[in-house]
C-alpha atoms as a PDB file:
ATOM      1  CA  UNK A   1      -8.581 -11.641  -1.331  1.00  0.00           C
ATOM      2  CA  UNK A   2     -11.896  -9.865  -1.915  1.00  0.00           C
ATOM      3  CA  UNK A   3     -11.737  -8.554   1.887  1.00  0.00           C
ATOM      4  CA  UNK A   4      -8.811  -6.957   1.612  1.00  0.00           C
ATOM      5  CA  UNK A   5      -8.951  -5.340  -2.378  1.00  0.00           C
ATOM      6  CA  UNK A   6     -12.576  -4.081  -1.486  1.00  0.00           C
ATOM      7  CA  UNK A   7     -11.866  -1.589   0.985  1.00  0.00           C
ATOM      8  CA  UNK A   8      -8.246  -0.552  -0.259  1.00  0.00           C
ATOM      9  CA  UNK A   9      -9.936  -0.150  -3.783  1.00  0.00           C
ATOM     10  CA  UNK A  10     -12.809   1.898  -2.263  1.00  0.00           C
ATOM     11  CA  UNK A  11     -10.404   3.858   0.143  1.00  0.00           C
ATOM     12  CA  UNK A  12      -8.599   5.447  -2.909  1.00  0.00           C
ATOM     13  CA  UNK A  13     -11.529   6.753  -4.239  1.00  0.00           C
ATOM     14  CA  UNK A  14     -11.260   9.607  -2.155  1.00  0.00           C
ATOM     15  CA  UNK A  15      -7.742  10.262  -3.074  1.00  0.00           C
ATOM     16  CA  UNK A  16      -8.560   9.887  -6.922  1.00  0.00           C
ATOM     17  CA  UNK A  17     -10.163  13.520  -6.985  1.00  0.00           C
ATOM     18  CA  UNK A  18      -6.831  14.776  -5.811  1.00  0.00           C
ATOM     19  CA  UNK A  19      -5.274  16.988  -8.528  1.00  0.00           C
ATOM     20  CA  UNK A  20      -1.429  15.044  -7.376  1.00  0.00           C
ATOM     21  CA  UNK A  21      -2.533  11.959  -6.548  1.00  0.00           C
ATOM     22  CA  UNK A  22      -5.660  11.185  -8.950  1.00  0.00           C
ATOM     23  CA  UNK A  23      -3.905   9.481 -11.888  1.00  0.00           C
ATOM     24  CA  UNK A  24      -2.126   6.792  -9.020  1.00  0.00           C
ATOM     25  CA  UNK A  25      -4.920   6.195  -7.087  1.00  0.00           C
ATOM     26  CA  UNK A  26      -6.476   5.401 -10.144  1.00  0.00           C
ATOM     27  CA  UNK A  27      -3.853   3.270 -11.588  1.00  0.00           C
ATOM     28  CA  UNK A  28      -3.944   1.606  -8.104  1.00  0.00           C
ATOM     29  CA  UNK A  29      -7.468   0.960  -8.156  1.00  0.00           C
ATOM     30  CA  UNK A  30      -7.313  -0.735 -11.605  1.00  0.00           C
ATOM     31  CA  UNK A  31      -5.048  -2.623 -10.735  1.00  0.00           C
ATOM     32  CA  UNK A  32      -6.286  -4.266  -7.511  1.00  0.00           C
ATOM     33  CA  UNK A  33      -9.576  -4.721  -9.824  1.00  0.00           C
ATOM     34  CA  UNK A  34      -7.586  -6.670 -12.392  1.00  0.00           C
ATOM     35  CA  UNK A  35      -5.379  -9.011 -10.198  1.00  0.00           C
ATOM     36  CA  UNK A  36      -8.621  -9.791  -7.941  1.00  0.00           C
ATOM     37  CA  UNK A  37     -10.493 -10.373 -11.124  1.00  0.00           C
ATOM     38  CA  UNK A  38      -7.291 -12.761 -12.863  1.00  0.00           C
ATOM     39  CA  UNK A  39      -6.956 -13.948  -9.108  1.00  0.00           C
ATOM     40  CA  UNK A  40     -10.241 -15.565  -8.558  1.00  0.00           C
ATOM     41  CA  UNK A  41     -11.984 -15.769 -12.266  1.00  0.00           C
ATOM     42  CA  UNK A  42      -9.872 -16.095 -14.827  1.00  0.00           C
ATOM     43  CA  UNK A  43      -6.991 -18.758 -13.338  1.00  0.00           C
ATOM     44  CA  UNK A  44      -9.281 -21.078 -11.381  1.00  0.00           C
ATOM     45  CA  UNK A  45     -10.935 -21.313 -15.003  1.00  0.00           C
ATOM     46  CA  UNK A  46      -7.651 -21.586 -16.659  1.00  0.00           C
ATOM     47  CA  UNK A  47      -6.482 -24.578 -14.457  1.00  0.00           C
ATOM     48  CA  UNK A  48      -9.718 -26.453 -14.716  1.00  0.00           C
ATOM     49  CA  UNK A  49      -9.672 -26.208 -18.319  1.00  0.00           C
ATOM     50  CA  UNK A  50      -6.176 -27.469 -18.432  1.00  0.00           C
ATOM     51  CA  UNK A  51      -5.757 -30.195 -15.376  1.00  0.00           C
ATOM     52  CA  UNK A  52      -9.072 -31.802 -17.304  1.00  0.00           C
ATOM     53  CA  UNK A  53      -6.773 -32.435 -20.513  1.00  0.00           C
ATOM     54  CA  UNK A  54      -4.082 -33.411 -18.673  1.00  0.00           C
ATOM     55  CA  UNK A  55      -6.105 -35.808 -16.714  1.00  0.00           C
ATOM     56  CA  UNK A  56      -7.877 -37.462 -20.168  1.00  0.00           C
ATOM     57  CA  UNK A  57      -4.268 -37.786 -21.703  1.00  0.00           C
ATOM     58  CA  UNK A  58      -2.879 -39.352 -18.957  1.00  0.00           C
ATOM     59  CA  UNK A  59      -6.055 -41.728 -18.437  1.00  0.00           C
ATOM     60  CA  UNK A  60      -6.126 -42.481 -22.088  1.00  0.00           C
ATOM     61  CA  UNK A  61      -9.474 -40.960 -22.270  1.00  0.00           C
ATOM     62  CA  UNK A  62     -10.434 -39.983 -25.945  1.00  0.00           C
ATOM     63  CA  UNK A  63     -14.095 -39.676 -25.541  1.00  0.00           C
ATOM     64  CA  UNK A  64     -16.116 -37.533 -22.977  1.00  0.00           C
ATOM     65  CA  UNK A  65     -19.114 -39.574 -23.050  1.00  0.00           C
ATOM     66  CA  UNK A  66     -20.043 -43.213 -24.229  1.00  0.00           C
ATOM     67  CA  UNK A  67     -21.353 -43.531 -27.348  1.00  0.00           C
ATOM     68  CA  UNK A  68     -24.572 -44.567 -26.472  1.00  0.00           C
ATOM     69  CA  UNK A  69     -25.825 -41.261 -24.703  1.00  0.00           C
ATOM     70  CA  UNK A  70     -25.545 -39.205 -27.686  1.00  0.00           C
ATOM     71  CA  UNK A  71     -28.403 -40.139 -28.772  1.00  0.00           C
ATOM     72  CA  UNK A  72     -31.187 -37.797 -27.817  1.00  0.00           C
ATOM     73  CA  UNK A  73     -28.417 -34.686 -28.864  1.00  0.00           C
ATOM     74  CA  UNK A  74     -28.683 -31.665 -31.112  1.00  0.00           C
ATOM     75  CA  UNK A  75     -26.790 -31.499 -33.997  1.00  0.00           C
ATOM     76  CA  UNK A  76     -24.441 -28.869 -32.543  1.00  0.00           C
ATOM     77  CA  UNK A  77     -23.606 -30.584 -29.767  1.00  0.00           C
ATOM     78  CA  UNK A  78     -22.584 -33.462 -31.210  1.00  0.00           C
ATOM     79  CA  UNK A  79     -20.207 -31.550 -33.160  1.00  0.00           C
ATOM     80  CA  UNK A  80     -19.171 -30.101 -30.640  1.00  0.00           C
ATOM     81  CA  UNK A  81     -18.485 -33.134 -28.572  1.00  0.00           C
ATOM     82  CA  UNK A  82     -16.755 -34.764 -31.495  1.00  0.00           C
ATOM     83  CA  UNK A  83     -14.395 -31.620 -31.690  1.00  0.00           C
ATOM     84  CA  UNK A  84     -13.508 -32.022 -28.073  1.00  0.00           C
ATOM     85  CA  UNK A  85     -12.956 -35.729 -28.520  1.00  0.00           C
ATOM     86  CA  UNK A  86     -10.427 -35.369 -31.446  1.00  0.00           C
END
């Protein structure tokens, strides 16, 4: 993906200094930046976030650790892991 919105971004940078092609080569190079960046950022993240839900419903899962190792935890953490479990 990278390999080919790298060089087809950087290849209309040329064009965007055209007076009658600027504002499209533009428009074209924001938007290769923007479905690269959803493409191999945001959606991998996304997915993770929700198959690992998924997977603790389905398991019947309600804690993330055992009780026992959060012991030696900061204050916010635990809350934080108690939100998560809930």
């Amino acid at each position: 993906m990278v390999l080919t919105a790298l060089p087809a971004i950087l290849a209309m940078i040329p064009l965007s200094r055209s007076a009658f092609w600027g504002r499209m080569a533009t428009t074209i190079m924001g938007g290769l930046f923007l479905a690269t960046f959803l493409t191999l950022l945001y959606l991998p993240g996304l997915y993770a976030c929700g198959s690992a839900r998924a997977w603790r419903k389905a398991a019947g899962v309600k804690r993330l650790l055992p009780q026992f190792s959060m012991r030696g935890m900061h204050a916010r953490q635990f809350r934080l892991l108690k939100r998560l479990n809930n």
